[in-house]
Protein backbone atom coordinates (compact mmCIF):
# COMPACT_ATOMS: atom_id res chain seq x y z
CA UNK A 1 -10.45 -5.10 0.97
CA UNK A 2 -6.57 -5.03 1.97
CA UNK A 3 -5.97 -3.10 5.08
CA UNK A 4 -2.90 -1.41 5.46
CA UNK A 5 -0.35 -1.21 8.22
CA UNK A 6 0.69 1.84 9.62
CA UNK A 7 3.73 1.73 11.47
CA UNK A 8 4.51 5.16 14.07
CA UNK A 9 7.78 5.64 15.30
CA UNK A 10 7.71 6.32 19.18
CA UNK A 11 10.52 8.50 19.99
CA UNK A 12 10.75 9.13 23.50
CA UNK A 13 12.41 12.50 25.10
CA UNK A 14 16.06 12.49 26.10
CA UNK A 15 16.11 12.66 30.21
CA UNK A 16 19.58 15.00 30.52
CA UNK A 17 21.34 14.61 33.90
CA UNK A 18 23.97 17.01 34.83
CA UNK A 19 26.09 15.46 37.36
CA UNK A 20 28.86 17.18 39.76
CA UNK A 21 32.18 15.37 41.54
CA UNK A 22 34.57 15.36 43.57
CA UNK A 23 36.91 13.44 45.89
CA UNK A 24 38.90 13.76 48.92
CA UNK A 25 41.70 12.14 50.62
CA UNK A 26 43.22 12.63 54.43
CA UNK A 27 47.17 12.45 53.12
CA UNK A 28 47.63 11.42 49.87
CA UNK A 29 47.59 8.52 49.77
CA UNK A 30 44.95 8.09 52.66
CA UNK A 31 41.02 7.30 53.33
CA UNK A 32 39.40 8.69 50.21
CA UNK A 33 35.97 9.93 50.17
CA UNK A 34 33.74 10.74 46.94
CA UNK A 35 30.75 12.73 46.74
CA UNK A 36 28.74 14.11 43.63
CA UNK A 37 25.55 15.92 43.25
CA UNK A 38 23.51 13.80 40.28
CA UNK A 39 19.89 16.41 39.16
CA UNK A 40 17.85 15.66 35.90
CA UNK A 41 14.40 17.55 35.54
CA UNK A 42 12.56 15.40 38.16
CA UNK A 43 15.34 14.44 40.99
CA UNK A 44 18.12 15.83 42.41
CA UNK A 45 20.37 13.99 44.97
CA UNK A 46 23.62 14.06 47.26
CA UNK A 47 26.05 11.39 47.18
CA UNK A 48 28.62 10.98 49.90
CA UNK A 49 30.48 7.39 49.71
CA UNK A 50 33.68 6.58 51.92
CA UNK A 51 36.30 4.39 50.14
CA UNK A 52 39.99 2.77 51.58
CA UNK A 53 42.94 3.92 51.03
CA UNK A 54 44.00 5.37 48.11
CA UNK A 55 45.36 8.63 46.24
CA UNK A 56 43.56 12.42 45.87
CA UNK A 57 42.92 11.20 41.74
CA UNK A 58 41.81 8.05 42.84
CA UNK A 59 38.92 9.50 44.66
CA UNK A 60 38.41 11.80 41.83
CA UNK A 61 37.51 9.13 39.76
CA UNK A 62 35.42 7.12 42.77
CA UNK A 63 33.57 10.37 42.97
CA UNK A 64 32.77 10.91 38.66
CA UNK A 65 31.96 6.96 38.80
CA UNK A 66 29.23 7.59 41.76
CA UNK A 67 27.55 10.16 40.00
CA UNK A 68 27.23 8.56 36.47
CA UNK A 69 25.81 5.30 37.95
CA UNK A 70 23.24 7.12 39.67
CA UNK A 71 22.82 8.83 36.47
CA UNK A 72 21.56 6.06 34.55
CA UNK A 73 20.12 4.50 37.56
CA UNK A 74 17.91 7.52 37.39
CA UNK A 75 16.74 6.97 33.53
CA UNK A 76 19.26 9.71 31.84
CA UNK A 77 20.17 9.08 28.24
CA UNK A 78 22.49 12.31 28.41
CA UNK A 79 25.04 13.58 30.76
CA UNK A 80 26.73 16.92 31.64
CA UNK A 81 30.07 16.03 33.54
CA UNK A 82 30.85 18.74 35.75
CA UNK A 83 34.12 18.60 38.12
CA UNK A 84 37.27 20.63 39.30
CA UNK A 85 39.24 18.26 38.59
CA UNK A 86 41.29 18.94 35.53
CA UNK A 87 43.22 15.61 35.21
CA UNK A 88 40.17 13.58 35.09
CA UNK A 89 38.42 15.87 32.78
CA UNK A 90 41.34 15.79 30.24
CA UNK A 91 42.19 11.97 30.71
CA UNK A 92 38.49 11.31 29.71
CA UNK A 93 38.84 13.56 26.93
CA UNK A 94 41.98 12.00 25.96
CA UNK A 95 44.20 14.74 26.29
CA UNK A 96 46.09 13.62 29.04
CA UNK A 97 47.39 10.30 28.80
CA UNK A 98 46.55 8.07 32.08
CA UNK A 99 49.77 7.06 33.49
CA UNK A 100 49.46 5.63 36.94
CA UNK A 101 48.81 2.49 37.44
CA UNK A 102 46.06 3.04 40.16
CA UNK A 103 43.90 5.25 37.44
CA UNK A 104 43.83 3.04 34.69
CA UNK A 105 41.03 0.80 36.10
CA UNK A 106 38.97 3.56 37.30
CA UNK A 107 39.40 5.25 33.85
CA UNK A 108 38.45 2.47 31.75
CA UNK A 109 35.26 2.11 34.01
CA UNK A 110 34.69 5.25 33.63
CA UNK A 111 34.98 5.07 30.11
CA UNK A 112 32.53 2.82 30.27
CA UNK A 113 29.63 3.96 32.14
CA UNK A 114 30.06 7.53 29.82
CA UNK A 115 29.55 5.33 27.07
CA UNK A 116 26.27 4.14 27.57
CA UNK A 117 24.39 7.78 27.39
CA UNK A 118 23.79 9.24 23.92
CA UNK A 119 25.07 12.23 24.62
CA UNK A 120 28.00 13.41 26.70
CA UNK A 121 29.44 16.82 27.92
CA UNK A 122 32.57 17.47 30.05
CA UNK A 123 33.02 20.65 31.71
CA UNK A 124 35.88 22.07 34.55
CA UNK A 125 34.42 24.63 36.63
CA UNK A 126 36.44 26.05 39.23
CA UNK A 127 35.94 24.45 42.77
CA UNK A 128 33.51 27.17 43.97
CA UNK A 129 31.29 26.21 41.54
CA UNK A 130 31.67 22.85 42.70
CA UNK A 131 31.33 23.55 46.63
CA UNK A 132 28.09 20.50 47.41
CA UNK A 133 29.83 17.74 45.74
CA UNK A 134 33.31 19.01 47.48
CA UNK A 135 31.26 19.09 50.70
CA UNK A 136 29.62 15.74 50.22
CA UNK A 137 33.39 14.10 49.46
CA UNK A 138 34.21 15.41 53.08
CA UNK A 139 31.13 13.86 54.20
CA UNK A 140 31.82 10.57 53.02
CA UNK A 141 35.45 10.45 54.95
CA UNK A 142 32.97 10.81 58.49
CA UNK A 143 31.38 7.46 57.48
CA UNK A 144 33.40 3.83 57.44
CA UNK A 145 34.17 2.19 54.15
């Protein structure tokens, strides 16, 4: 008697983050801080990270950056990109072109880390809608780089 193999495909559920950014600067250019607010169904968490010197975008993008690492850190597979910040949401999107030299890097990275969940959706909201991660930016200027 031949016994047959039955092979099951295992399809594990999606884990969906929906992450929040935003970053700070005291001048611009000055001490940048990022914050972002990172929830999928089990966790939720703050972020507040200080950074050196650099411009308001800059810490924009150090803010997005933080958020999607802890993303994946935290087992999402698919990401809702939420931010007030208009020239990072349409650089990603690739309808602004990035131009400054101090962007590109933090772009590409960027890029990067979006391009390792499944499933990816970038949304502006207007900054009161984006008040924790704006808080948690501040934040991150009271701590030392």
């Amino acid at each position: 008697m031949e016994r047959q193999r039955q092979v099951v495909s295992l399809h594990w559920p999606a884990v969906h983050a929906t992450v929040w950014f935003d970053g700070c600067c005291l001048g611009n250019p000055g001490p940048m801080g990022a914050g972002a607010v990172v929830r999928t169904e089990r966790e939720r968490k703050v972020l507040s990270k200080p950074f050196g010197r650099g411009t308001n975008n800059q810490a924009e993008y150090h803010g997005l950056i933080l958020a999607l690492r802890h993303a994946l850190a935290m087992g999402a597979d698919e990401v809702t990109v939420q931010g007030d910040s208009q020239l990072v949401l349409r650089q990603l999107d690739g309808q602004y072109a990035v131009k400054a030299p101090g962007l590109k890097s933090l772009h590409d990275e960027a890029r990067q880390l979006l391009a390792r969940f499944s499933k990816v959706k970038l949304a502006w909201v207007p900054r009161e809608e984006n008040s924790e991660a704006d808080q948690a930016s501040r934040d991150a200027l009271r701590q030392r780089p």
